[in-house]
PDB file of N, CA and C in Angstrom:
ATOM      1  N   UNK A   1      15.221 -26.641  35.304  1.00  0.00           N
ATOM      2  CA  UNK A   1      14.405 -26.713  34.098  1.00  0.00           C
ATOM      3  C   UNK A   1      14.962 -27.822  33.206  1.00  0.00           C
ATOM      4  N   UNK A   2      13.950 -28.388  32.779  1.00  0.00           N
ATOM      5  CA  UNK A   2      14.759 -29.309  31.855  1.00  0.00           C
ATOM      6  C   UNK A   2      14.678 -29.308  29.976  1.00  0.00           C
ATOM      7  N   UNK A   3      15.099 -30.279  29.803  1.00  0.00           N
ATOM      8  CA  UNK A   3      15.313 -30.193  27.948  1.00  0.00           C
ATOM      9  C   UNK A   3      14.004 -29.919  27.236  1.00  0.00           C
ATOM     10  N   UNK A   4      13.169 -31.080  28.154  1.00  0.00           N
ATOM     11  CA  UNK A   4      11.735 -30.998  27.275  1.00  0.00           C
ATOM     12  C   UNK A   4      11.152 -29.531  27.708  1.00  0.00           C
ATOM     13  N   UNK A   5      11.276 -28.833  29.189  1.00  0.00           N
ATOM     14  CA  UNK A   5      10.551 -27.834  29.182  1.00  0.00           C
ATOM     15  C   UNK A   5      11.097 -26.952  28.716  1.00  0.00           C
ATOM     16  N   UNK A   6      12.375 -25.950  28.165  1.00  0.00           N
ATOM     17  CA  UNK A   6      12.529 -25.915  27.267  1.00  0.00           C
ATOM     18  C   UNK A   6      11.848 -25.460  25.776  1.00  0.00           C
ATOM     19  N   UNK A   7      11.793 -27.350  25.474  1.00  0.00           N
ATOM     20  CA  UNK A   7      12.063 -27.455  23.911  1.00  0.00           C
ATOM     21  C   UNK A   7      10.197 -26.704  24.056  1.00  0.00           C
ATOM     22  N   UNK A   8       9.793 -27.303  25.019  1.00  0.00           N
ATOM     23  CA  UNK A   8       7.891 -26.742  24.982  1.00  0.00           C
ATOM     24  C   UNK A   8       7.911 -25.129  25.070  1.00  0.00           C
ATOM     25  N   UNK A   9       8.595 -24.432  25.828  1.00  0.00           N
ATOM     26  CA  UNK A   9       8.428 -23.158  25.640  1.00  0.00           C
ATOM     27  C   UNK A   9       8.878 -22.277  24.681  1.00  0.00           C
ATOM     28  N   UNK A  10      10.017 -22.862  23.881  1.00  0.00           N
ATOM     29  CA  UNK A  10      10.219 -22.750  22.817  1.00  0.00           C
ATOM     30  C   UNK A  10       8.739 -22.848  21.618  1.00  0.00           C
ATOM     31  N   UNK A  11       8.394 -23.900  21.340  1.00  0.00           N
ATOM     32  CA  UNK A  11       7.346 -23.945  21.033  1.00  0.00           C
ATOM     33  C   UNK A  11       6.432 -23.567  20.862  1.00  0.00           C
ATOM     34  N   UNK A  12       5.743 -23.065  22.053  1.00  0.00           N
ATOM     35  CA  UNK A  12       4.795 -22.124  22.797  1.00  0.00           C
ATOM     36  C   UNK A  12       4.957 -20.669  22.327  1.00  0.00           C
ATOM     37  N   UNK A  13       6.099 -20.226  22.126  1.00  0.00           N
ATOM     38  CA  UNK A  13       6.661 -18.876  22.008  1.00  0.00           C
ATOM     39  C   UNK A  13       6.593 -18.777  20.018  1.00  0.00           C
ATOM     40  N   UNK A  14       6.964 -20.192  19.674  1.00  0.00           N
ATOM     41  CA  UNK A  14       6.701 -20.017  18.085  1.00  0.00           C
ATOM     42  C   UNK A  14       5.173 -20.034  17.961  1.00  0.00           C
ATOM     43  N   UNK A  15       4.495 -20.832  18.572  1.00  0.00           N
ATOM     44  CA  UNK A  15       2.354 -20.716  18.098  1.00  0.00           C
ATOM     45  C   UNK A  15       2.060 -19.090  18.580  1.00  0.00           C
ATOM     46  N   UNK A  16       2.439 -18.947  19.851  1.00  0.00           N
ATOM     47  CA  UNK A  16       2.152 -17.057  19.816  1.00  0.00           C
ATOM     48  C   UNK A  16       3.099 -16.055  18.881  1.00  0.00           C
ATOM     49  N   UNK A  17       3.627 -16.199  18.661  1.00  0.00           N
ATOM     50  CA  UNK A  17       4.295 -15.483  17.083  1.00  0.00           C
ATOM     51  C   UNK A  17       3.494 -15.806  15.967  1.00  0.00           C
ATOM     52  N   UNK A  18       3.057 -17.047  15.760  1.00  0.00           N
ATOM     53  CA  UNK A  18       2.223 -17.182  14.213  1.00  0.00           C
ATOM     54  C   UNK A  18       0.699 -16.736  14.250  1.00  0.00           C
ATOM     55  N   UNK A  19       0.378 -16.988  15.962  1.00  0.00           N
ATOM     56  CA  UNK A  19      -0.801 -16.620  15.626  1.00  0.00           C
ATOM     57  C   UNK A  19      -1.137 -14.770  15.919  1.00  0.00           C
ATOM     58  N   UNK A  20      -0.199 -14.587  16.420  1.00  0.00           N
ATOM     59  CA  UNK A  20       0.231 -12.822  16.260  1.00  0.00           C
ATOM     60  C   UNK A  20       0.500 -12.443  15.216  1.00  0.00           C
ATOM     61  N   UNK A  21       1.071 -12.924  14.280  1.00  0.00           N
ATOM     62  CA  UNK A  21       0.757 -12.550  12.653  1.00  0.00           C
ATOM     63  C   UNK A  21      -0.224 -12.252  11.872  1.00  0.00           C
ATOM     64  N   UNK A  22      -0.626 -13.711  12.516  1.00  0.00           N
ATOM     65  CA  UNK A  22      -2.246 -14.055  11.743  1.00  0.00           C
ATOM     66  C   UNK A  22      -3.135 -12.774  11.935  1.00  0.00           C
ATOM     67  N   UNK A  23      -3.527 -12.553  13.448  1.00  0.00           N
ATOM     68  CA  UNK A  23      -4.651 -11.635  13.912  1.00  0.00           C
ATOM     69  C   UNK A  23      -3.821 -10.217  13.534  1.00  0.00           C
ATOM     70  N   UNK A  24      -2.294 -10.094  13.586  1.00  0.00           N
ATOM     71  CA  UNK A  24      -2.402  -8.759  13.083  1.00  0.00           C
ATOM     72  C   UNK A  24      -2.438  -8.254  11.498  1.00  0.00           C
ATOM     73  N   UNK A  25      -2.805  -9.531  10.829  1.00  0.00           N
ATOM     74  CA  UNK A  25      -3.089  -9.232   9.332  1.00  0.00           C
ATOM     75  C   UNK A  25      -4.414  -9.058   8.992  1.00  0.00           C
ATOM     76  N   UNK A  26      -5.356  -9.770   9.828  1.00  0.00           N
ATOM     77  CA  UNK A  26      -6.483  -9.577   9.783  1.00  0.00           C
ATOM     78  C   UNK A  26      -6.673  -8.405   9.944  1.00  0.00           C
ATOM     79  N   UNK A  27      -6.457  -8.311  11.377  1.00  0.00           N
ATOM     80  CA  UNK A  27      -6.454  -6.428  11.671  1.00  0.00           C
ATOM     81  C   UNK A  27      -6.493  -5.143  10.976  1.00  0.00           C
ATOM     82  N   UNK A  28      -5.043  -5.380  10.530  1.00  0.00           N
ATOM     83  CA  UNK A  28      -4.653  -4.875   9.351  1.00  0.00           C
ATOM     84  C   UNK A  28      -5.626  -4.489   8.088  1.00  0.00           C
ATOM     85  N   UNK A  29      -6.031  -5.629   7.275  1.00  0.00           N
ATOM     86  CA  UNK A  29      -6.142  -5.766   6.484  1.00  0.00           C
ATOM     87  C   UNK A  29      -8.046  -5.233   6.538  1.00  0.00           C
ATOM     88  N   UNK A  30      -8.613  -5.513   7.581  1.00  0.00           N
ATOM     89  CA  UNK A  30      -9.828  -5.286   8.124  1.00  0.00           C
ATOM     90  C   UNK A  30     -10.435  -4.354   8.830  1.00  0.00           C
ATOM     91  N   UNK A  31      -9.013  -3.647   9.143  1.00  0.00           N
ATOM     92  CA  UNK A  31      -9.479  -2.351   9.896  1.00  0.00           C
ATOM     93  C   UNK A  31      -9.383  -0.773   9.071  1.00  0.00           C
ATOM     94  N   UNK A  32     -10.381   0.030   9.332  1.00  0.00           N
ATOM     95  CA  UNK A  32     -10.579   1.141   8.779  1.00  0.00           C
ATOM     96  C   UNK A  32      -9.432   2.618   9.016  1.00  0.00           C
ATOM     97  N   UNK A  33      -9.096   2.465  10.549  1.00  0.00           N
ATOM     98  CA  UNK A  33      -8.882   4.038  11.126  1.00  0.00           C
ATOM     99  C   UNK A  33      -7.495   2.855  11.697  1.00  0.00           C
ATOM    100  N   UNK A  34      -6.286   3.062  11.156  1.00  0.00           N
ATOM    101  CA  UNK A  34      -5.122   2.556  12.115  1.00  0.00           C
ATOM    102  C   UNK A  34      -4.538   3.213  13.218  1.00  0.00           C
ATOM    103  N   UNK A  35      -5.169   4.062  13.141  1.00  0.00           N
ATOM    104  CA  UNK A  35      -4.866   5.138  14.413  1.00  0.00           C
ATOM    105  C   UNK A  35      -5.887   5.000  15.371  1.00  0.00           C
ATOM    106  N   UNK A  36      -6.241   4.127  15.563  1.00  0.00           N
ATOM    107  CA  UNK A  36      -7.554   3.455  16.417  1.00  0.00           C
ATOM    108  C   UNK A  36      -6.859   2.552  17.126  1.00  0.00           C
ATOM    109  N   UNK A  37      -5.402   2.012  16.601  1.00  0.00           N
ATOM    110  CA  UNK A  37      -4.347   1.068  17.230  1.00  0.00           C
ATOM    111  C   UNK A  37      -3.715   1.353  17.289  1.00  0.00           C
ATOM    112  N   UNK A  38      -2.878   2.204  16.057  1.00  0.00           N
ATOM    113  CA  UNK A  38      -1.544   2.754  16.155  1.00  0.00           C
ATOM    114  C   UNK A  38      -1.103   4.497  16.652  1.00  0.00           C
ATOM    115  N   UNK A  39      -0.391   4.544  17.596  1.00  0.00           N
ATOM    116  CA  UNK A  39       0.080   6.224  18.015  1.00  0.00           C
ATOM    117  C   UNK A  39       0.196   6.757  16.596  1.00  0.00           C
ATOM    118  N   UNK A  40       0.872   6.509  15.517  1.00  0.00           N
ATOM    119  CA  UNK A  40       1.047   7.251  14.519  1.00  0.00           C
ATOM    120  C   UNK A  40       1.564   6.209  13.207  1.00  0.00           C
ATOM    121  N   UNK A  41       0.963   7.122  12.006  1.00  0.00           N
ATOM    122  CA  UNK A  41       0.884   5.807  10.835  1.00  0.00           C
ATOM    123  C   UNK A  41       2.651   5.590  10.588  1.00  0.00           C
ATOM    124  N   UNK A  42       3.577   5.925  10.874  1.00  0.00           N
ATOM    125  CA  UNK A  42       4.685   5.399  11.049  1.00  0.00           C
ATOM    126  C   UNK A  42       5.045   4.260  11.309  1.00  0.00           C
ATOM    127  N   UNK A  43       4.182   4.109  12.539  1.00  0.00           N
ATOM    128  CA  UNK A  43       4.296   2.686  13.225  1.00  0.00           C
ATOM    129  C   UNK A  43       3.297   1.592  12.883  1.00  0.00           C
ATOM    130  N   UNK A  44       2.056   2.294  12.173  1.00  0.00           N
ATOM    131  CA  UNK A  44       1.509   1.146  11.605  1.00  0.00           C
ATOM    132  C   UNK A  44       2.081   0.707  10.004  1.00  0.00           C
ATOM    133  N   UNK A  45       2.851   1.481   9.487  1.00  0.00           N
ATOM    134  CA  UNK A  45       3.730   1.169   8.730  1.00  0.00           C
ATOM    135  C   UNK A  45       4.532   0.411   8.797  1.00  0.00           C
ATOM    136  N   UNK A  46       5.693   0.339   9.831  1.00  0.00           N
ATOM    137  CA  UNK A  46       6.444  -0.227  10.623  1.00  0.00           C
ATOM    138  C   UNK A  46       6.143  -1.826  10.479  1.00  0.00           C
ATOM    139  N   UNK A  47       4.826  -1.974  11.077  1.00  0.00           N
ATOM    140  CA  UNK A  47       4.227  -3.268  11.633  1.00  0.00           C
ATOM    141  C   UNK A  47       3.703  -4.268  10.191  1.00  0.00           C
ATOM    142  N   UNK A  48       3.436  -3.331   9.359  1.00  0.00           N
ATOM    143  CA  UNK A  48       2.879  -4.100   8.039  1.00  0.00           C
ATOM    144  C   UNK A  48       4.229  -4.538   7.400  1.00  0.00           C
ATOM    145  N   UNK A  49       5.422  -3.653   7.454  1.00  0.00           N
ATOM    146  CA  UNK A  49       6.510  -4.181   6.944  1.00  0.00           C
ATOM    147  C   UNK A  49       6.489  -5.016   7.588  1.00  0.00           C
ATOM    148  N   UNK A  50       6.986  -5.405   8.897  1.00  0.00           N
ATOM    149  CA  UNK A  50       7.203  -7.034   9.944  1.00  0.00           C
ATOM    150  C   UNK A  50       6.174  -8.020   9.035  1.00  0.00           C
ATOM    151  N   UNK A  51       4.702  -7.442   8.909  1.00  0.00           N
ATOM    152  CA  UNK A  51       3.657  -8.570   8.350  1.00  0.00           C
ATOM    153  C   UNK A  51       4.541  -8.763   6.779  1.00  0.00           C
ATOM    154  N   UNK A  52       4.865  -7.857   5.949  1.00  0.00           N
ATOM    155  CA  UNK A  52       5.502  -8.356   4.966  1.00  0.00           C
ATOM    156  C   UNK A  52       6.287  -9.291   4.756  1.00  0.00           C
ATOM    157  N   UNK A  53       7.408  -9.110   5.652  1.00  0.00           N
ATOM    158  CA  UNK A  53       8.895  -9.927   5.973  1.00  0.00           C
ATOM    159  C   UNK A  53       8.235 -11.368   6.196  1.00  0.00           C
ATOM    160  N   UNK A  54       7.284 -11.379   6.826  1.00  0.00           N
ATOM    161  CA  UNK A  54       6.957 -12.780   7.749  1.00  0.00           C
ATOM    162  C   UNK A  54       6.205 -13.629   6.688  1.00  0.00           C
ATOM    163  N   UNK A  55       5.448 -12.863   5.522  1.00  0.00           N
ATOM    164  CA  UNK A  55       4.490 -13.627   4.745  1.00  0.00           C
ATOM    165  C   UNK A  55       5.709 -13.314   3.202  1.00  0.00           C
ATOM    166  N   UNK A  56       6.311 -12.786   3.080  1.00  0.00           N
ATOM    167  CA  UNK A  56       7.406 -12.952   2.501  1.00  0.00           C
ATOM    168  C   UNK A  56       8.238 -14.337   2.578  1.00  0.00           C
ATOM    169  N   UNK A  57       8.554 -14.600   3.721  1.00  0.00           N
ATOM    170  CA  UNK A  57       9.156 -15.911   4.641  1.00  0.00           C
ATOM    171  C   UNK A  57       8.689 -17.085   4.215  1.00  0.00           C
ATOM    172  N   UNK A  58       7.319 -16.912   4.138  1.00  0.00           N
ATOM    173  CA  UNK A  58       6.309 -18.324   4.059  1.00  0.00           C
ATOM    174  C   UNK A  58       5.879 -18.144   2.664  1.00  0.00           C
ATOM    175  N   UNK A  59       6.930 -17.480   1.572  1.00  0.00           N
ATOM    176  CA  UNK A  59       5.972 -17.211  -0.053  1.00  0.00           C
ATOM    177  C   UNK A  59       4.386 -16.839  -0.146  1.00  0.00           C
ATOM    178  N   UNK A  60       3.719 -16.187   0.961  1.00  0.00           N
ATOM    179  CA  UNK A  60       2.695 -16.160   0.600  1.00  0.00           C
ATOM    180  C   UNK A  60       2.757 -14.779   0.144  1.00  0.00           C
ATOM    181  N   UNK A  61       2.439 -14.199  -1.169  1.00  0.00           N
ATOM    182  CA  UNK A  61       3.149 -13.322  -2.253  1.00  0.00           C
ATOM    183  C   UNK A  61       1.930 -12.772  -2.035  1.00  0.00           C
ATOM    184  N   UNK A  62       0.408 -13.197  -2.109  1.00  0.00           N
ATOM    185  CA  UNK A  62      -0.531 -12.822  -2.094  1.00  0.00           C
ATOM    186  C   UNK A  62      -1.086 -11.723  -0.821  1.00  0.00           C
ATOM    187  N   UNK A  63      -0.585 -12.163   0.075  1.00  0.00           N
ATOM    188  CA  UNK A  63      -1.058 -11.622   1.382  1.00  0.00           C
ATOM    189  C   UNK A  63       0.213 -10.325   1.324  1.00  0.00           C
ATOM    190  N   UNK A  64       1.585 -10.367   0.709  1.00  0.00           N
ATOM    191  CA  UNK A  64       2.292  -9.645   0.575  1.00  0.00           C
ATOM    192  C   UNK A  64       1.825  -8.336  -0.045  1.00  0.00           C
ATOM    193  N   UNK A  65       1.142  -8.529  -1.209  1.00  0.00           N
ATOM    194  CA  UNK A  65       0.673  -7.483  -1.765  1.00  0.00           C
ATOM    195  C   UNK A  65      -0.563  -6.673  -1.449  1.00  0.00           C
ATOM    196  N   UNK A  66      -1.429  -7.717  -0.672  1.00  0.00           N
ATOM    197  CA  UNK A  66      -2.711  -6.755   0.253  1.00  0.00           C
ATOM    198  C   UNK A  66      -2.107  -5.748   1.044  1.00  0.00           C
ATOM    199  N   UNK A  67      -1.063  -6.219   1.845  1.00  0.00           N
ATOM    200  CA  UNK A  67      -0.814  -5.481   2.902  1.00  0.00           C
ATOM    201  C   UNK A  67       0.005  -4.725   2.230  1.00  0.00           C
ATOM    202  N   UNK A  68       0.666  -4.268   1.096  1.00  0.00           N
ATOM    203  CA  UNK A  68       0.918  -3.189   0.292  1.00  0.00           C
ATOM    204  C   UNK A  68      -0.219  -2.271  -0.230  1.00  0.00           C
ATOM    205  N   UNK A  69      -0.824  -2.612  -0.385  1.00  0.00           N
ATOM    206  CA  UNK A  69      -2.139  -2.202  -0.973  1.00  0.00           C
ATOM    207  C   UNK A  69      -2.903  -1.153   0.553  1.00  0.00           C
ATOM    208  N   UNK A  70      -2.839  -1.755   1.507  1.00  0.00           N
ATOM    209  CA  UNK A  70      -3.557  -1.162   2.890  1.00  0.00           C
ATOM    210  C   UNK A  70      -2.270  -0.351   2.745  1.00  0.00           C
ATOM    211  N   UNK A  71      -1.307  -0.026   2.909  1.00  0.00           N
ATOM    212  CA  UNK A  71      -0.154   0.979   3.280  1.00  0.00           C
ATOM    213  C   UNK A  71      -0.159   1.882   2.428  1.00  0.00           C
ATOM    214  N   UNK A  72      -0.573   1.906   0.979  1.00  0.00           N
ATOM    215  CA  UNK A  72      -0.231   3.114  -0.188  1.00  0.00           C
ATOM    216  C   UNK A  72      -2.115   3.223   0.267  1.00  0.00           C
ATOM    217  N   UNK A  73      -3.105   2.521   0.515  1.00  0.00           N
ATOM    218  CA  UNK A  73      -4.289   3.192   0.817  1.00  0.00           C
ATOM    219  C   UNK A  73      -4.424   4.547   2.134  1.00  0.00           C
ATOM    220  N   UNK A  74      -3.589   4.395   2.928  1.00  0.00           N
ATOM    221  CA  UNK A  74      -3.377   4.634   4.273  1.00  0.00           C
ATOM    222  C   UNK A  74      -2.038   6.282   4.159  1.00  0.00           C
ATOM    223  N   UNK A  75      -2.090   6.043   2.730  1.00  0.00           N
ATOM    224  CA  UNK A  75      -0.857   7.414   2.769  1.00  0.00           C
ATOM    225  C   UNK A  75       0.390   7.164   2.346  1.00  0.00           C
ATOM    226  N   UNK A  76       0.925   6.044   2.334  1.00  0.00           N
ATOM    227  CA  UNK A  76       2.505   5.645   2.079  1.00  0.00           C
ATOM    228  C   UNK A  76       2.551   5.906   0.953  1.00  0.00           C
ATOM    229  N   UNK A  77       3.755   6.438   0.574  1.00  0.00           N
ATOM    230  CA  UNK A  77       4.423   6.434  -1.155  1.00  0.00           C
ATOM    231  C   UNK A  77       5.666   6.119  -0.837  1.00  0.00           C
ATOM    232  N   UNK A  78       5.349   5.514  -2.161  1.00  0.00           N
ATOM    233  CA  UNK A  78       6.871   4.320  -2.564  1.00  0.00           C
ATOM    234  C   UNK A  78       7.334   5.646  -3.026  1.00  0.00           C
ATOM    235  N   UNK A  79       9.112   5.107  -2.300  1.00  0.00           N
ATOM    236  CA  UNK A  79      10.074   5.916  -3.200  1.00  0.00           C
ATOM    237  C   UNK A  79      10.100   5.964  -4.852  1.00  0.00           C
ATOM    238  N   UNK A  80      10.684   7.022  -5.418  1.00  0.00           N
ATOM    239  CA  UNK A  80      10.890   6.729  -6.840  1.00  0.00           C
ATOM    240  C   UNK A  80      12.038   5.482  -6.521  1.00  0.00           C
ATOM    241  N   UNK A  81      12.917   5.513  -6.149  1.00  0.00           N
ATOM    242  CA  UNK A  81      14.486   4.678  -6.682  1.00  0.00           C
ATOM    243  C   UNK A  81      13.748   2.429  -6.049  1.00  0.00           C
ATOM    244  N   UNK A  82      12.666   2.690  -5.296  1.00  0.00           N
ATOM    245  CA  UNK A  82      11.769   1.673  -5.408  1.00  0.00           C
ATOM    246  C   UNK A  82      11.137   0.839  -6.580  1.00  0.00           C
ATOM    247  N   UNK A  83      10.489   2.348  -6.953  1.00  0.00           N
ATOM    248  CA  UNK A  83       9.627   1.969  -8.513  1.00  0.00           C
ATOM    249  C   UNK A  83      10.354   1.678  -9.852  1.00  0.00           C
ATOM    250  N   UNK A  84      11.620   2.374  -9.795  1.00  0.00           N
ATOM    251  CA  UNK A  84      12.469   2.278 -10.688  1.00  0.00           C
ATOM    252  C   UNK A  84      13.353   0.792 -10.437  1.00  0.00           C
TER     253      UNK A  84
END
């Protein structure tokens, strides 16, 4: 294998990570019943945090707070020692 193939699959492996973000925010953000995807809202919890971290990453503050917004719609409560 060499440097360039590699540095390309490298690459390759970062465009399917961003665009796995992308579609799972849409998802997210667009879908009604998460248990239509997810075994249990734990894990679609789980997954919106990852979407947080990642749009956290890139300052997009905006998309940060939708997908807060779908998680306290969906059942989540913030800790008190959070809010405080």
């Amino acid at each position: 294998m060499t440097e360039q193939t590699k540095i390309s699959m490298e690459k390759l492996i970062e465009i399917f990570n961003k665009i796995a973000m992308v579609e799972g925010f849409n998802m997210i953000v667009n879908e009604v019943d998460p248990l239509k995807y997810f075994s249990s809202l734990n894990k679609f919890y789980s997954m919106i945090d990852k979407l947080i971290d990642h749009y956290c990453e890139l300052e997009e503050y905006e998309k940060c707070a939708l997908l807060l917004e779908v998680k306290k719609k969906h059942g989540w409560e913030q800790s008190e020692a959070i809010e405080k």
